[in-house]
PDB file of N, CA and C in Angstrom:
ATOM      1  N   UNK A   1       2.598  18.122 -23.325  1.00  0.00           N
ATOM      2  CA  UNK A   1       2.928  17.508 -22.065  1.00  0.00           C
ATOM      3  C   UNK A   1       1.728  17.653 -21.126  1.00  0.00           C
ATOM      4  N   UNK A   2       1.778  16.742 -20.348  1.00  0.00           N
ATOM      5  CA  UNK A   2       0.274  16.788 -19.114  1.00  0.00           C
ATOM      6  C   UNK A   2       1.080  16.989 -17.866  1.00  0.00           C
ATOM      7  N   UNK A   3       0.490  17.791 -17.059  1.00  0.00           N
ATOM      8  CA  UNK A   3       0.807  17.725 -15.494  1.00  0.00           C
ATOM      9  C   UNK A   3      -0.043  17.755 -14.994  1.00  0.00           C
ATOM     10  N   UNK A   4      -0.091  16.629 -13.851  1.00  0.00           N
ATOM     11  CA  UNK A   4      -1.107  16.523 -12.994  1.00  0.00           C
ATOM     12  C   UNK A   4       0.228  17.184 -11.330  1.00  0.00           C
ATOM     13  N   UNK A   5      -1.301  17.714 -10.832  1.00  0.00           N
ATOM     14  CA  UNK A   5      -0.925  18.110  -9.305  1.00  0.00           C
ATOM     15  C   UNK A   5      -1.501  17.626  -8.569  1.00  0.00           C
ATOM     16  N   UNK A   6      -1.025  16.887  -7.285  1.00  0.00           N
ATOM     17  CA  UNK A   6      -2.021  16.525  -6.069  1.00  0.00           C
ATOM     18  C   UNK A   6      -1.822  16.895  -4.822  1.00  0.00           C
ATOM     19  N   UNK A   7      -2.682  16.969  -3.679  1.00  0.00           N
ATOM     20  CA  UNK A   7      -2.228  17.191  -2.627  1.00  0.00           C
ATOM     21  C   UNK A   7      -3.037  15.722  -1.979  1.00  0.00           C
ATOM     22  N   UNK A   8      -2.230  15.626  -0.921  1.00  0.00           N
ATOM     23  CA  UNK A   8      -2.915  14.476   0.241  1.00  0.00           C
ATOM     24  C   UNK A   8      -2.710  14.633   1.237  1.00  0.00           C
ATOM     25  N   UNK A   9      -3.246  14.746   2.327  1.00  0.00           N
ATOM     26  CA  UNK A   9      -2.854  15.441   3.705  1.00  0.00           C
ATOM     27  C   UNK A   9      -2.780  14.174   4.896  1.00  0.00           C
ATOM     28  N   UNK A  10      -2.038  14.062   5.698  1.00  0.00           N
ATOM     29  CA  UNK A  10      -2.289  12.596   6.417  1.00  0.00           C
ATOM     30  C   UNK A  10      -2.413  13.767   7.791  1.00  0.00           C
ATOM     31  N   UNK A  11      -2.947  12.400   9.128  1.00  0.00           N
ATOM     32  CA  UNK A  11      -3.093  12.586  10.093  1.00  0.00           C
ATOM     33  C   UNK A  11      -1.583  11.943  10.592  1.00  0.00           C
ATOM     34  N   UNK A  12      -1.144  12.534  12.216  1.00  0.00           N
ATOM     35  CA  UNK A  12       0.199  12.113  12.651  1.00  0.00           C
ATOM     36  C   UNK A  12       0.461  10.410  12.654  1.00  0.00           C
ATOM     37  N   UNK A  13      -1.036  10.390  12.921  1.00  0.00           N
ATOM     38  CA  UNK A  13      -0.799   8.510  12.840  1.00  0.00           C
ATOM     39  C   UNK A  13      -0.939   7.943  11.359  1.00  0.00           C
ATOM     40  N   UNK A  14      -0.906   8.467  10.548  1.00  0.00           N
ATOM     41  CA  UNK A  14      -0.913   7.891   8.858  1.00  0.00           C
ATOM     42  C   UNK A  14       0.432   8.745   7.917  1.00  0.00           C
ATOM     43  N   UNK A  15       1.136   9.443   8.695  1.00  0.00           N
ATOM     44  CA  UNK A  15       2.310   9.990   7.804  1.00  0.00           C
ATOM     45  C   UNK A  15       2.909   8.885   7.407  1.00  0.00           C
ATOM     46  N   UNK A  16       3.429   7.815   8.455  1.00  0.00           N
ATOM     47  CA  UNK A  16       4.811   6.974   7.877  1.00  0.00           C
ATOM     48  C   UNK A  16       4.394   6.214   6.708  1.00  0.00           C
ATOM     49  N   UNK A  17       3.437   5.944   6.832  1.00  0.00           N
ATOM     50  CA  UNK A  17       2.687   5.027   5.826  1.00  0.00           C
ATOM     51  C   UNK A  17       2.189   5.391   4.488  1.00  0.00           C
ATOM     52  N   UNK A  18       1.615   7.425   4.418  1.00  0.00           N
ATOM     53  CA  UNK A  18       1.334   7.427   3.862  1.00  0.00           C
ATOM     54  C   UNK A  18       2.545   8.005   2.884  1.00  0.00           C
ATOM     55  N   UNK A  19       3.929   8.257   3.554  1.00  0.00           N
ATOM     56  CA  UNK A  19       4.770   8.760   3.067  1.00  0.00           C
ATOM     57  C   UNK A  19       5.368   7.458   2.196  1.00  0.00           C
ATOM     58  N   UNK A  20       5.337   6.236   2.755  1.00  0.00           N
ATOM     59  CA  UNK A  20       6.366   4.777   1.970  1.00  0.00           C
ATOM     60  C   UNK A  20       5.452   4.670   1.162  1.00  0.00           C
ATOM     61  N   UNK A  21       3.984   4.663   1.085  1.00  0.00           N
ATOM     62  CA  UNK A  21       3.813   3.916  -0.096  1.00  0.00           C
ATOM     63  C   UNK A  21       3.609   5.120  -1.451  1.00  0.00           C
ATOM     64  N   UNK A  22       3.306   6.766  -1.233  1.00  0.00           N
ATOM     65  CA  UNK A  22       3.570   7.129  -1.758  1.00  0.00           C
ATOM     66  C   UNK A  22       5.315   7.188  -2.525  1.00  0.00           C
ATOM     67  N   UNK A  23       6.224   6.517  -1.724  1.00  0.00           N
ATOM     68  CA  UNK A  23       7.534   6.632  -2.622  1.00  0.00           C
ATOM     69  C   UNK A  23       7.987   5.639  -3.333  1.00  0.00           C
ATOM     70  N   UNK A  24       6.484   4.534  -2.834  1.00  0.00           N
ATOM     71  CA  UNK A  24       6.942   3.455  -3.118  1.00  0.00           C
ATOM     72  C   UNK A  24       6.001   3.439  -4.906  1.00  0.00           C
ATOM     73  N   UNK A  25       5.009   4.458  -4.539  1.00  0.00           N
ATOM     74  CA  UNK A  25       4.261   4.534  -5.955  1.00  0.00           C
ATOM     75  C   UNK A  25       4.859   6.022  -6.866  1.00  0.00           C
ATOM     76  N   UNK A  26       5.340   6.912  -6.257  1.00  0.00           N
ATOM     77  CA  UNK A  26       6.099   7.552  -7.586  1.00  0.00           C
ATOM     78  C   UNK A  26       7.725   6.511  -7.909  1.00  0.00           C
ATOM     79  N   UNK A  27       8.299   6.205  -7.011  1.00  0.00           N
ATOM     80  CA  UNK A  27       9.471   5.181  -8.203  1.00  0.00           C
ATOM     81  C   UNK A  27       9.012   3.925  -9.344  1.00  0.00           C
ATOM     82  N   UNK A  28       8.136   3.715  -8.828  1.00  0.00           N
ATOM     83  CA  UNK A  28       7.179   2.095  -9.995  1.00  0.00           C
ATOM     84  C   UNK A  28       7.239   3.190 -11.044  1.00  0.00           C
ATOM     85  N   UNK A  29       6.098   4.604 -10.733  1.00  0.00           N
ATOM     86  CA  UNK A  29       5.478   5.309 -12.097  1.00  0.00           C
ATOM     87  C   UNK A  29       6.287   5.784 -12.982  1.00  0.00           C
ATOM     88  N   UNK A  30       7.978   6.587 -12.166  1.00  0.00           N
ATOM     89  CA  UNK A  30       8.744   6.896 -13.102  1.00  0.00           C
ATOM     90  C   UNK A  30       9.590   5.655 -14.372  1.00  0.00           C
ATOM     91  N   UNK A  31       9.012   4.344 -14.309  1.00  0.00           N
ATOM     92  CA  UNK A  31       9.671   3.335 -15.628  1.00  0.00           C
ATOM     93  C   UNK A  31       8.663   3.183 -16.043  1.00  0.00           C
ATOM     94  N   UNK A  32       7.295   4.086 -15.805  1.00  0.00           N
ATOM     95  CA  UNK A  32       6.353   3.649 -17.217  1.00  0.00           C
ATOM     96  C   UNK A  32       6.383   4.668 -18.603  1.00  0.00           C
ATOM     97  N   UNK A  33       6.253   3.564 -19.268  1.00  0.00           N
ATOM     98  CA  UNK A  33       6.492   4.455 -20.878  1.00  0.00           C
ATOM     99  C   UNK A  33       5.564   5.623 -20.596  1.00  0.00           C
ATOM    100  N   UNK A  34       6.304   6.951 -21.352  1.00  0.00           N
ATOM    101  CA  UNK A  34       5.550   8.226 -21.176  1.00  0.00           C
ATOM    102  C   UNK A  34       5.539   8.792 -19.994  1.00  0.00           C
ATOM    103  N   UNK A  35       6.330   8.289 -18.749  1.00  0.00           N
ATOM    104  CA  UNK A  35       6.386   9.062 -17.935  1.00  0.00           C
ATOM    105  C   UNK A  35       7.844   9.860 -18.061  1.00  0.00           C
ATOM    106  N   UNK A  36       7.613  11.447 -17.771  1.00  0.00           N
ATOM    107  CA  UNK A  36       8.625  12.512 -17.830  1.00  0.00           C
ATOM    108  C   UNK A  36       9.242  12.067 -16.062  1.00  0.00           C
ATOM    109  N   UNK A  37       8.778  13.022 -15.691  1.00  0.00           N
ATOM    110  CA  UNK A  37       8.847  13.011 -14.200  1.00  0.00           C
ATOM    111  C   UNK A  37       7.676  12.984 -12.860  1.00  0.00           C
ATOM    112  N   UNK A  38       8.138  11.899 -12.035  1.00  0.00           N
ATOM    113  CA  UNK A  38       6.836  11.993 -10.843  1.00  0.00           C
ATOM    114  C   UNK A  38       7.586  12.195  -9.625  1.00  0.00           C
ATOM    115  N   UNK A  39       6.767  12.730  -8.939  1.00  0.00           N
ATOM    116  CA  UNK A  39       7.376  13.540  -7.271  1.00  0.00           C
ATOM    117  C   UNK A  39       6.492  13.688  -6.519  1.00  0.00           C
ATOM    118  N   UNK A  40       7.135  13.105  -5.316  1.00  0.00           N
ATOM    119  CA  UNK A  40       6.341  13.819  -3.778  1.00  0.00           C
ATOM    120  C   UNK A  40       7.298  14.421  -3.453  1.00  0.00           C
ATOM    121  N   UNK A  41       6.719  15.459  -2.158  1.00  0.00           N
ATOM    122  CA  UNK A  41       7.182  16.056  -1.708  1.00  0.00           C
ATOM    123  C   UNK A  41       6.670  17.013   0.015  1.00  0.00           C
ATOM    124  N   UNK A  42       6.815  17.071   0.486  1.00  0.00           N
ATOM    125  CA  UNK A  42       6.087  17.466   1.829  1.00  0.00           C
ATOM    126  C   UNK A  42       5.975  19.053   1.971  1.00  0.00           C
ATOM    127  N   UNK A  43       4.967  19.582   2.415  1.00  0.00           N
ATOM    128  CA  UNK A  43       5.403  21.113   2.341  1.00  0.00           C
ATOM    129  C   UNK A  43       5.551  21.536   3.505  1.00  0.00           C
ATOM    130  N   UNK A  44       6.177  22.584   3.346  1.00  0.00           N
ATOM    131  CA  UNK A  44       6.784  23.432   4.115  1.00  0.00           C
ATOM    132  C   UNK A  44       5.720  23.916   5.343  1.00  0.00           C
ATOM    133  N   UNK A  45       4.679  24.446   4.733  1.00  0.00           N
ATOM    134  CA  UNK A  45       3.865  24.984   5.816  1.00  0.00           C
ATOM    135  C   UNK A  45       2.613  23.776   6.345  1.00  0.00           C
ATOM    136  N   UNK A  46       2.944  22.726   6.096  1.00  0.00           N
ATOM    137  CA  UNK A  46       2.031  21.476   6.465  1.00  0.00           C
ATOM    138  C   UNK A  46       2.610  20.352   6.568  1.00  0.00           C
ATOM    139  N   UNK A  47       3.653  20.054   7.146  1.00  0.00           N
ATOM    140  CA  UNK A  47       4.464  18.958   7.301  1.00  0.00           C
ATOM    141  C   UNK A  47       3.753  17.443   7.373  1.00  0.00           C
ATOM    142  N   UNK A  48       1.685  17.892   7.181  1.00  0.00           N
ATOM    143  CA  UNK A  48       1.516  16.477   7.190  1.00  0.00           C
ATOM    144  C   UNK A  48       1.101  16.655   5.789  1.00  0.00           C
ATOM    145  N   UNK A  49       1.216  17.316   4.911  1.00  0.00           N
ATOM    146  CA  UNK A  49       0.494  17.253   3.449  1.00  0.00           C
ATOM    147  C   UNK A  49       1.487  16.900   2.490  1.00  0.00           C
ATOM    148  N   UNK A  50       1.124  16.084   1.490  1.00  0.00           N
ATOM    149  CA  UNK A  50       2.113  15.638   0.707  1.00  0.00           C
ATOM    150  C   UNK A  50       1.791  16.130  -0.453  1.00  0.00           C
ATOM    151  N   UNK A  51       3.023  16.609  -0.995  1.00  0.00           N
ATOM    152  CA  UNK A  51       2.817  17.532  -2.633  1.00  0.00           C
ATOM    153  C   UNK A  51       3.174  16.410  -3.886  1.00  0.00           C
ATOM    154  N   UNK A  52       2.532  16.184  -5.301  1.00  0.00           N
ATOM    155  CA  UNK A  52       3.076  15.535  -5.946  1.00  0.00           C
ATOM    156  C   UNK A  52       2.894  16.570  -7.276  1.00  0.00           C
ATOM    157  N   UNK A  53       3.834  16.094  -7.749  1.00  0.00           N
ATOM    158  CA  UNK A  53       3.736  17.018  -9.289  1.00  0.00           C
ATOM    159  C   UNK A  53       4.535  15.267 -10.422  1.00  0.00           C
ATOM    160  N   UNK A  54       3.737  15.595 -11.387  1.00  0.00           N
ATOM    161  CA  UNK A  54       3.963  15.010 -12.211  1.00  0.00           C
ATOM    162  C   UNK A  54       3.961  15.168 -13.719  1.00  0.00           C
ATOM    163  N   UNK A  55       4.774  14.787 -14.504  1.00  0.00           N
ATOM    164  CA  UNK A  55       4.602  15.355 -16.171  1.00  0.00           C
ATOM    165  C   UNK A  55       4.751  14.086 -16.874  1.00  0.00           C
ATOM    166  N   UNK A  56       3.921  14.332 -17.790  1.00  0.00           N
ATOM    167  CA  UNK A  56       3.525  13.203 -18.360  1.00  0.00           C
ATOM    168  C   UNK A  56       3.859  13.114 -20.233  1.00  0.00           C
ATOM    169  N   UNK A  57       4.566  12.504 -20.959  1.00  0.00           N
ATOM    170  CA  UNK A  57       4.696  13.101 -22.473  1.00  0.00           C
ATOM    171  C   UNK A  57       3.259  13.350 -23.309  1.00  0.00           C
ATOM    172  N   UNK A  58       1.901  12.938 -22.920  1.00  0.00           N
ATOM    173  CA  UNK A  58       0.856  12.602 -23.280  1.00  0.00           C
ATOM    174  C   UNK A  58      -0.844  12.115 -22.809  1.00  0.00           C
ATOM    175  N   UNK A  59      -1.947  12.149 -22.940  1.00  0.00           N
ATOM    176  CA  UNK A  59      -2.979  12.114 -21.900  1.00  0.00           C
ATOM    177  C   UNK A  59      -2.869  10.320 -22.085  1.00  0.00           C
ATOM    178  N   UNK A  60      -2.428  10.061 -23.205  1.00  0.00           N
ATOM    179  CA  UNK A  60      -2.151   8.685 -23.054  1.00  0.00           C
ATOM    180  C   UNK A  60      -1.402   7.761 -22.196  1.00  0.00           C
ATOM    181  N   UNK A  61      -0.535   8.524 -22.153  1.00  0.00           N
ATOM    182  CA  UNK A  61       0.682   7.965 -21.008  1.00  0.00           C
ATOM    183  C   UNK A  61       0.311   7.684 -19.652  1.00  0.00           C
ATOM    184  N   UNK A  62      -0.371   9.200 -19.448  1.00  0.00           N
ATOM    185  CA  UNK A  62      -1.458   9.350 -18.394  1.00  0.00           C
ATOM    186  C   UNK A  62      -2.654   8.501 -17.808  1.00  0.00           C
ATOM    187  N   UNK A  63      -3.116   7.924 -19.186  1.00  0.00           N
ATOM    188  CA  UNK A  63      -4.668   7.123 -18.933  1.00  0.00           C
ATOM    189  C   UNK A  63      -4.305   5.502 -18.290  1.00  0.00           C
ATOM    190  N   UNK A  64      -3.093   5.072 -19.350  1.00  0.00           N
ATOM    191  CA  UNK A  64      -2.481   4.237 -19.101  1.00  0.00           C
ATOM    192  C   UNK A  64      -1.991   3.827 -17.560  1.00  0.00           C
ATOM    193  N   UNK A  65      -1.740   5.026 -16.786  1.00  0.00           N
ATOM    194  CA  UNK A  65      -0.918   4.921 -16.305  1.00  0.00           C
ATOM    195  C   UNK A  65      -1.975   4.603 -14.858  1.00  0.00           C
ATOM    196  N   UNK A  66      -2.824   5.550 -15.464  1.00  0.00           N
ATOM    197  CA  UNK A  66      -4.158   5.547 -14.282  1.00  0.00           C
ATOM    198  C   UNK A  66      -5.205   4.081 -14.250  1.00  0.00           C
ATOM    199  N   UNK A  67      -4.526   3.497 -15.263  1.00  0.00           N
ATOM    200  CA  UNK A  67      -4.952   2.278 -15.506  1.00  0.00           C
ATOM    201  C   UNK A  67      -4.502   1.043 -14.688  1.00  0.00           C
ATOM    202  N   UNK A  68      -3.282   1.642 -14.837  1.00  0.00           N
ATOM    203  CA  UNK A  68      -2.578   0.013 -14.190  1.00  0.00           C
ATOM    204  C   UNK A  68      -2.970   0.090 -12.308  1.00  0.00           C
ATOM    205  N   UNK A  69      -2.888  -1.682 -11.963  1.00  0.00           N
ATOM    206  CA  UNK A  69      -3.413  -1.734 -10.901  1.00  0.00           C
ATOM    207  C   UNK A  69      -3.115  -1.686  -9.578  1.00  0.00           C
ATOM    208  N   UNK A  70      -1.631  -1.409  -9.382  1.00  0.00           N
ATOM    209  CA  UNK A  70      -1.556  -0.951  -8.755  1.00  0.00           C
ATOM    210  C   UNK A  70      -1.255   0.680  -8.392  1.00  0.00           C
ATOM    211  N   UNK A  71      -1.607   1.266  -9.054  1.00  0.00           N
ATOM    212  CA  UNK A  71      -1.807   2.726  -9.136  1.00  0.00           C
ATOM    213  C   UNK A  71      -3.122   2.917  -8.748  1.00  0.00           C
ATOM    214  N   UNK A  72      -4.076   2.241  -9.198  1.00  0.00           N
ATOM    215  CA  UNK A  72      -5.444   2.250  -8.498  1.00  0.00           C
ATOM    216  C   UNK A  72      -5.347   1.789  -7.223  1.00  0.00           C
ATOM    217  N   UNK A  73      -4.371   0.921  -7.016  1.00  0.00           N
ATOM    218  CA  UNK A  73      -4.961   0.317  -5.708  1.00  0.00           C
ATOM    219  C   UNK A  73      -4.308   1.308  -4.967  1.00  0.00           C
ATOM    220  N   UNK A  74      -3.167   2.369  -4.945  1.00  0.00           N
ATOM    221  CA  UNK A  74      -2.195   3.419  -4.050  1.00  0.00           C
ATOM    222  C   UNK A  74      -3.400   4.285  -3.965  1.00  0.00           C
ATOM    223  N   UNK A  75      -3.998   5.040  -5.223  1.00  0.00           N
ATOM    224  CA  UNK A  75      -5.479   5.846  -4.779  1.00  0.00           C
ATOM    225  C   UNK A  75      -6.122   5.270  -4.250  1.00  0.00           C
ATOM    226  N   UNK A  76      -6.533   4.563  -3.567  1.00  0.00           N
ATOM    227  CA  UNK A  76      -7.823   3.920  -2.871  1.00  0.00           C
ATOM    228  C   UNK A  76      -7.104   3.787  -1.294  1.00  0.00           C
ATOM    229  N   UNK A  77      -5.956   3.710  -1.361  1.00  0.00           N
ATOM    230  CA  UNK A  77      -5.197   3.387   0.090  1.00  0.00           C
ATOM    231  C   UNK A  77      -4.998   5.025   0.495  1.00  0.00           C
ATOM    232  N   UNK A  78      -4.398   5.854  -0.621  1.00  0.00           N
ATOM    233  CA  UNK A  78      -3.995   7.369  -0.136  1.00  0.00           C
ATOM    234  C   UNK A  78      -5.137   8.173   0.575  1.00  0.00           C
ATOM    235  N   UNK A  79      -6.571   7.169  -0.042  1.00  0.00           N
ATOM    236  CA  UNK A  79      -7.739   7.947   0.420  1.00  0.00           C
ATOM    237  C   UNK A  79      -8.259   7.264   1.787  1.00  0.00           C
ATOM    238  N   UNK A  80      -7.908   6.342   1.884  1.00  0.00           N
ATOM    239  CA  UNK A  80      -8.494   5.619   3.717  1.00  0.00           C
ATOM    240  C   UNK A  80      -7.887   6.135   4.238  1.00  0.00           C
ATOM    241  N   UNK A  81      -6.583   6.372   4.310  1.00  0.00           N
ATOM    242  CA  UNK A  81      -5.002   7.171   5.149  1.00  0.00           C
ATOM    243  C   UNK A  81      -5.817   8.636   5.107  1.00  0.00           C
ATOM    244  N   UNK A  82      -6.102   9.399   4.268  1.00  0.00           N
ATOM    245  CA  UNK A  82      -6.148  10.979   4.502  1.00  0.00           C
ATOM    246  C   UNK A  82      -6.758  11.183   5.147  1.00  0.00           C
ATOM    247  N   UNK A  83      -6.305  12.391   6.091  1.00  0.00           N
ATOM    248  CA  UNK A  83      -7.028  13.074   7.277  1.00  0.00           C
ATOM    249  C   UNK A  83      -8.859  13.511   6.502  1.00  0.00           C
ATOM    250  N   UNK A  84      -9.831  13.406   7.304  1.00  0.00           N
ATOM    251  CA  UNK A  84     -11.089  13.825   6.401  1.00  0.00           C
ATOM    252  C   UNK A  84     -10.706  15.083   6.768  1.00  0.00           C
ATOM    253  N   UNK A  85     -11.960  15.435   5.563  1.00  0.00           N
ATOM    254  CA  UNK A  85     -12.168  16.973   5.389  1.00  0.00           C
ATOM    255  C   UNK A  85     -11.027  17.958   4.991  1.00  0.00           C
ATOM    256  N   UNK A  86     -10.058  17.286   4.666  1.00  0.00           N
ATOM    257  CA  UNK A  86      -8.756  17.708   4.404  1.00  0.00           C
ATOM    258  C   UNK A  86      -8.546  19.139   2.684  1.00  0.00           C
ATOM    259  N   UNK A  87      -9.598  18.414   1.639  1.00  0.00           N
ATOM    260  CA  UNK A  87      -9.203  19.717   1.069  1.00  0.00           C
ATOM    261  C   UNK A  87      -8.423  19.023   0.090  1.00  0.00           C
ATOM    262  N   UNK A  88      -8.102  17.929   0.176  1.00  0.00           N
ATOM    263  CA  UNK A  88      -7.020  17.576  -0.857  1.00  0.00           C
ATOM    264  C   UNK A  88      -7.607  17.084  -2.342  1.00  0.00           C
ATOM    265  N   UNK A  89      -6.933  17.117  -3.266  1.00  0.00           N
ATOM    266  CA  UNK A  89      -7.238  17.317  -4.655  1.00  0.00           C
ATOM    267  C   UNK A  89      -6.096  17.144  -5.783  1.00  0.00           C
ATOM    268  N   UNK A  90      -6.628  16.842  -6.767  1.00  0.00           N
ATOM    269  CA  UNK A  90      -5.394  16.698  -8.083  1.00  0.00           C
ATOM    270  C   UNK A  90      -6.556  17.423  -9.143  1.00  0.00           C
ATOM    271  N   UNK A  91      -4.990  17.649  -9.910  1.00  0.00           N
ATOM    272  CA  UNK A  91      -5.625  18.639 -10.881  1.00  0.00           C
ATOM    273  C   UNK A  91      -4.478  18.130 -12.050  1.00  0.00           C
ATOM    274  N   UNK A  92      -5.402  18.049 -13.277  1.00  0.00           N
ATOM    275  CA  UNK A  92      -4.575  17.855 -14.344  1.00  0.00           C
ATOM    276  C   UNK A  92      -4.482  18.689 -15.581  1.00  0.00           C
ATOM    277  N   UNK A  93      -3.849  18.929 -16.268  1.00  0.00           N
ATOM    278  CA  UNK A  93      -3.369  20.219 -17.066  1.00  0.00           C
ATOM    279  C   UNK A  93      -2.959  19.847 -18.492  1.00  0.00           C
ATOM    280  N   UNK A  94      -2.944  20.246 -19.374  1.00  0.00           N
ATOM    281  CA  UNK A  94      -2.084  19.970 -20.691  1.00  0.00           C
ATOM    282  C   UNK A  94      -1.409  21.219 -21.279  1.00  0.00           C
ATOM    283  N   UNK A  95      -0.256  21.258 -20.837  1.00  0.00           N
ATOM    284  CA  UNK A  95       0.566  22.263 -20.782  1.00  0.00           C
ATOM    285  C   UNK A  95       1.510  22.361 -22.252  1.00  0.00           C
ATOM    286  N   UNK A  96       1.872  23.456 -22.263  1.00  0.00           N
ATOM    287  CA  UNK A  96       2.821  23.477 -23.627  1.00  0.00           C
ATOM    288  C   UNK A  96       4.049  24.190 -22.938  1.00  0.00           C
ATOM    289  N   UNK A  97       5.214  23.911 -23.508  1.00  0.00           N
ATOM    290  CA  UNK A  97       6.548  24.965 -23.064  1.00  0.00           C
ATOM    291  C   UNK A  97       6.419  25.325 -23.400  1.00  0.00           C
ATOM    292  N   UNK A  98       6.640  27.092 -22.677  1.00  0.00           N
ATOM    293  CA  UNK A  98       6.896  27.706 -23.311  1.00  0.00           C
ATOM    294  C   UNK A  98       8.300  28.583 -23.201  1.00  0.00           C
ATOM    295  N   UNK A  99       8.786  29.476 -23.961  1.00  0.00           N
ATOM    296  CA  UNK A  99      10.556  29.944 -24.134  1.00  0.00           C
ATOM    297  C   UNK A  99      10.147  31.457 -23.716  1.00  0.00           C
ATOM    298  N   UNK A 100      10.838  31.791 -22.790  1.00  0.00           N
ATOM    299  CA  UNK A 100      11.024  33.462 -22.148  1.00  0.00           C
ATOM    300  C   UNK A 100      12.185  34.003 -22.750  1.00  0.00           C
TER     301      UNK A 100
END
């Protein structure tokens, strides 16, 4: 399984915006083949930063996914919207379950 993590931080005048089209781009991502689960989420101690976690069945699912165009075009918009100097970042992983 792959998980990618991101953060994106908006300014007060880019939350509403950057909050719809982020929900408007994790519901598209969750009906693409190979997607497990995708999420935003806002945190707690930064009410303008937006959390996403995502799992993916494969780096394929993934590449694919980073492929299609409007997923490129939501990164290119998430990045005019973010506050500069913000710090924000994704990170991607290839994780295995594991049983405790």
């Amino acid at each position: 399984m792959i998980i990618v993590t991101g953060t994106a931080t908006a300014s007060p005048e880019t939350l509403a915006e950057m909050t719809a089209i982020s929900l408007e781009h994790v519901h598209r991502s969750r009906i693409e083949e190979g997607c497990i689960s995708h999420n935003v989420h806002i945190a707690c101690e930064n009410p303008l930063r937006l959390m996403f976690f995502e799992q993916w069945a494969n780096a394929d699912a993934l590449r694919k996914h980073f492929a299609v165009p409007e997923s490129r075009a939501f990164a290119r918009r998430l990045r005019e919207l973010s506050a500069p100097d913000s710090g924000d970042r994704m990170d991607v992983y290839d994780a295995t379950k594991v049983r405790v």
